[in-house]
C-alpha atoms as a PDB file:
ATOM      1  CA  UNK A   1       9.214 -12.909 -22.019  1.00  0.00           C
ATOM      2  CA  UNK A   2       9.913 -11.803 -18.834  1.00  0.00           C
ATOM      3  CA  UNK A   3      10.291 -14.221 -15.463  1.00  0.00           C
ATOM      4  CA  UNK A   4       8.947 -12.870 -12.551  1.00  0.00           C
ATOM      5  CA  UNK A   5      11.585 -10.357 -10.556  1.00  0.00           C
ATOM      6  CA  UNK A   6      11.473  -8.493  -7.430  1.00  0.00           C
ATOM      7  CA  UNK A   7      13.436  -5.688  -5.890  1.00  0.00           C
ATOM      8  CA  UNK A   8      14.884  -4.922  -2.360  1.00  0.00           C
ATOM      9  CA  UNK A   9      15.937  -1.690  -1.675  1.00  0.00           C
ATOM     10  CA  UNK A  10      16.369   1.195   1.071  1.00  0.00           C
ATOM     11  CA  UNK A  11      14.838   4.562   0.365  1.00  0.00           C
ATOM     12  CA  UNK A  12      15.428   7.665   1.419  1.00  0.00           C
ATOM     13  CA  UNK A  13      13.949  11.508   1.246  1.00  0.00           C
ATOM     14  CA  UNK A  14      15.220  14.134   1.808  1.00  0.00           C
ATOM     15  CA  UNK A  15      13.752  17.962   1.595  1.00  0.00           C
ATOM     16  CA  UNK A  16      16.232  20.974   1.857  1.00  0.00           C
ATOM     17  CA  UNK A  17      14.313  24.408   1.071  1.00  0.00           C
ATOM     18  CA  UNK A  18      12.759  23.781  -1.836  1.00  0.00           C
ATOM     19  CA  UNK A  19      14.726  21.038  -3.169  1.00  0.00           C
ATOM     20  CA  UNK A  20      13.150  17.401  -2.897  1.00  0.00           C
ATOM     21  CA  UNK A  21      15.869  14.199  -3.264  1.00  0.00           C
ATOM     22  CA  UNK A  22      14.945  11.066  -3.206  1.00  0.00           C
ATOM     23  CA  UNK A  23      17.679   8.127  -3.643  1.00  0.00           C
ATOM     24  CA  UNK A  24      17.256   4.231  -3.200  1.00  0.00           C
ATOM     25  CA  UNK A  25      20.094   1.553  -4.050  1.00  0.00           C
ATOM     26  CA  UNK A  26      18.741  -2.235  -3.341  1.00  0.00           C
ATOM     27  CA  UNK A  27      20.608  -4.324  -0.800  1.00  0.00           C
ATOM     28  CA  UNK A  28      20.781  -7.428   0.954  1.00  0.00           C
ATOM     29  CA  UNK A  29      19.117  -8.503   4.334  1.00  0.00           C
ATOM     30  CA  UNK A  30      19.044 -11.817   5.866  1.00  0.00           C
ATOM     31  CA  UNK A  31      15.330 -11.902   6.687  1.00  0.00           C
ATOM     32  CA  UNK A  32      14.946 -11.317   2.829  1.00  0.00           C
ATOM     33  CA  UNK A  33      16.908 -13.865   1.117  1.00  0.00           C
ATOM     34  CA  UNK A  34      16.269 -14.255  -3.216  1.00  0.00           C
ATOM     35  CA  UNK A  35      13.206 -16.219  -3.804  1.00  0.00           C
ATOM     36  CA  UNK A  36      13.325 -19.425  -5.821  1.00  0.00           C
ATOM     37  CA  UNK A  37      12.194 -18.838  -9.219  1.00  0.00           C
ATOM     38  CA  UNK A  38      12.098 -15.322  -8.761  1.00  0.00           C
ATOM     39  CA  UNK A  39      14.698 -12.914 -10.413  1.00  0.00           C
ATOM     40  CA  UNK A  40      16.576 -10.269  -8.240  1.00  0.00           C
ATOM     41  CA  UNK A  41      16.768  -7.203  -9.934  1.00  0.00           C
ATOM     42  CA  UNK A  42      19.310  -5.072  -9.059  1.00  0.00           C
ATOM     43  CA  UNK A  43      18.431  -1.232  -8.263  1.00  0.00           C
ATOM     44  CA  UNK A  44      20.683   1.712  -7.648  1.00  0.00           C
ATOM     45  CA  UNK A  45      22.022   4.008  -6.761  1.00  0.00           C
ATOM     46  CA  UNK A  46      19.209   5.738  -8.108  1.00  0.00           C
ATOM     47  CA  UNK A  47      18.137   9.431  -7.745  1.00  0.00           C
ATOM     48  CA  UNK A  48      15.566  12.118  -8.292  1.00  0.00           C
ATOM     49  CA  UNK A  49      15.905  15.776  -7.745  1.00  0.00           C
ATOM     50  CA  UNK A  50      13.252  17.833  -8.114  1.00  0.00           C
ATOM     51  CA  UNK A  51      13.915  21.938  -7.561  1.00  0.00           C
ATOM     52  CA  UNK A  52      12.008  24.735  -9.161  1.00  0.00           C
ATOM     53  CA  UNK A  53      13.072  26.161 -12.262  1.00  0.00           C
ATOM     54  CA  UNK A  54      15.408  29.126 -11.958  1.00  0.00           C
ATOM     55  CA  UNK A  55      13.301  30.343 -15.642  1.00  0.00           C
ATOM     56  CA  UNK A  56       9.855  29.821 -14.296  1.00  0.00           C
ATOM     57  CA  UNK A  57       8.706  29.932 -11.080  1.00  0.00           C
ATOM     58  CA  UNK A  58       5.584  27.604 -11.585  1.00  0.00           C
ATOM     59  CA  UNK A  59       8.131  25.179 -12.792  1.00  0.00           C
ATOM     60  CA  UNK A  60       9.737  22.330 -11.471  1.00  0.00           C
ATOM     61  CA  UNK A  61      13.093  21.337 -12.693  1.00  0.00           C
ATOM     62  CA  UNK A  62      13.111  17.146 -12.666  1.00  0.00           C
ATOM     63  CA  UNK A  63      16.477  15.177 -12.748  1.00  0.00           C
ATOM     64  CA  UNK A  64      16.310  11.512 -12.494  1.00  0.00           C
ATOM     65  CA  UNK A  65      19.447   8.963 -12.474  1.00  0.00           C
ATOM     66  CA  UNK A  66      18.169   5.658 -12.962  1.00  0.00           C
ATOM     67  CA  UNK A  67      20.828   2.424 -12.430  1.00  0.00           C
ATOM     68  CA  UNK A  68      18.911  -0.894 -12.667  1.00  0.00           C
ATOM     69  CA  UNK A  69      19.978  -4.009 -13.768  1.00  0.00           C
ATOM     70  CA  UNK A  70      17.154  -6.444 -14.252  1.00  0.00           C
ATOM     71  CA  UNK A  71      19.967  -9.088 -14.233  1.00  0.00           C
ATOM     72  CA  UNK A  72      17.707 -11.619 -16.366  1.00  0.00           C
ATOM     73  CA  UNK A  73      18.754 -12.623 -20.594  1.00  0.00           C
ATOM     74  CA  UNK A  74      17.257 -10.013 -22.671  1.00  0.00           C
ATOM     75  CA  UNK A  75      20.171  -8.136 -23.659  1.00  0.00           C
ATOM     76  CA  UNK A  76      21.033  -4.535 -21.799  1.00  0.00           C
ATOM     77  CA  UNK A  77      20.686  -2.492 -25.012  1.00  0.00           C
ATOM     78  CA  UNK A  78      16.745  -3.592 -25.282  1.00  0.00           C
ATOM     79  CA  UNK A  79      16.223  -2.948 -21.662  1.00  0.00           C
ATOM     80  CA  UNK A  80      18.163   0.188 -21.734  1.00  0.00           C
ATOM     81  CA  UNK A  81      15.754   1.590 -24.216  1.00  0.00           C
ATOM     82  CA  UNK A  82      12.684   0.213 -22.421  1.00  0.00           C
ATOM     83  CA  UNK A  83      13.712   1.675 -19.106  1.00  0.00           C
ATOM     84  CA  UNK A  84      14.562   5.502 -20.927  1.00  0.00           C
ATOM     85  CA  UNK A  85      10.907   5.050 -22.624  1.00  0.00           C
ATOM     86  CA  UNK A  86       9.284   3.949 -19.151  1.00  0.00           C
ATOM     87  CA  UNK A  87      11.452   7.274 -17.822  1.00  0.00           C
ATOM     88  CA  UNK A  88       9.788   9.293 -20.282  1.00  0.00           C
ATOM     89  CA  UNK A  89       6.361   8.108 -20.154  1.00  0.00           C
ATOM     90  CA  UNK A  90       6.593   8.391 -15.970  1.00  0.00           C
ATOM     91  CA  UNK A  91       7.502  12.119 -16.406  1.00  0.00           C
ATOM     92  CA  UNK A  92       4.119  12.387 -18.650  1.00  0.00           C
ATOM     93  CA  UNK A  93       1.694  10.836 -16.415  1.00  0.00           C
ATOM     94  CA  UNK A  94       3.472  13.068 -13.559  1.00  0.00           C
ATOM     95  CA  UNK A  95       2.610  16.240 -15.337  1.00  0.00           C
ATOM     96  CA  UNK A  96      -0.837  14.578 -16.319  1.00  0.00           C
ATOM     97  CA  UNK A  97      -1.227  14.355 -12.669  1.00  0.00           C
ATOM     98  CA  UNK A  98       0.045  17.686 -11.464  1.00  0.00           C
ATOM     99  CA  UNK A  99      -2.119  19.680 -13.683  1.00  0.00           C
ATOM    100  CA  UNK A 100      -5.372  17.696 -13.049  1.00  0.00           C
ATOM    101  CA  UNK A 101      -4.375  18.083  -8.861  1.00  0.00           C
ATOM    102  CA  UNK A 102      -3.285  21.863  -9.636  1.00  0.00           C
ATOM    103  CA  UNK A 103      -6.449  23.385  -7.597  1.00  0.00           C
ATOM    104  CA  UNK A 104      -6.519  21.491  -4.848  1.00  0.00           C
ATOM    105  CA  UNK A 105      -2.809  21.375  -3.984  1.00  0.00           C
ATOM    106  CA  UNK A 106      -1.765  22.687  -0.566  1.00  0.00           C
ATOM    107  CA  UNK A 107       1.916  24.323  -0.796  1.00  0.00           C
ATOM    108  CA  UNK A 108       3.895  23.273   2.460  1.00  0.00           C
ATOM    109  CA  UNK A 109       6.692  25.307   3.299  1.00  0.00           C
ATOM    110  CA  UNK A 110       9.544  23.386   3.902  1.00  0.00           C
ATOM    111  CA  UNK A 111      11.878  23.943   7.225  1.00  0.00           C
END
């Protein structure tokens, strides 16, 4: 249902105390020009925050802005709805992945 798609994009991170940012926004480069056959998706400007929680110490507040356009037929208002669900099921398999890595995480304090 889907063609195949691909994404190019700068990244950046960023730490400031104990704040994490990370923000991408796709762009164009002439040593990467659009495939044929190939859908260019377009990314950005996206963002995730990540602070701890002013409530709970031992918890990390998440924000994420997502802006994609997968610029292919299916209308928005499907893919809007995917993309919140993949959102949501990203943040579970984070926190799946955070508690099972709890033990052996090594806190690095941030300068």
């Amino acid at each position: 249902m889907l063609g195949p798609q691909n994404f190019f994009g700068v990244r950046c991170a960023k730490r400031r105390g104990f704040m994490c940012f990370l923000a991408g926004m796709s762009t164009q480069h002439p040593t990467m020009p659009e495939q044929r056959g190939v859908v260019r998706a377009e990314n950005g400007p996206t963002c995730i925050v990540m602070r701890p929680s002013a409530d709970d110490p031992n918890k990390t507040k998440f924000t994420w802005l997502l802006s994609i356009d997968l610029t292919g037929w299916i209308p928005k208002t499907i893919i809007n709805k995917v993309l919140s669900q993949t959102q949501v099921d990203f943040a579970k398999h984070l926190r799946q992945r955070m508690a099972s890595n709890i033990d052996s995480m090594e806190i690095v304090p941030a300068y």
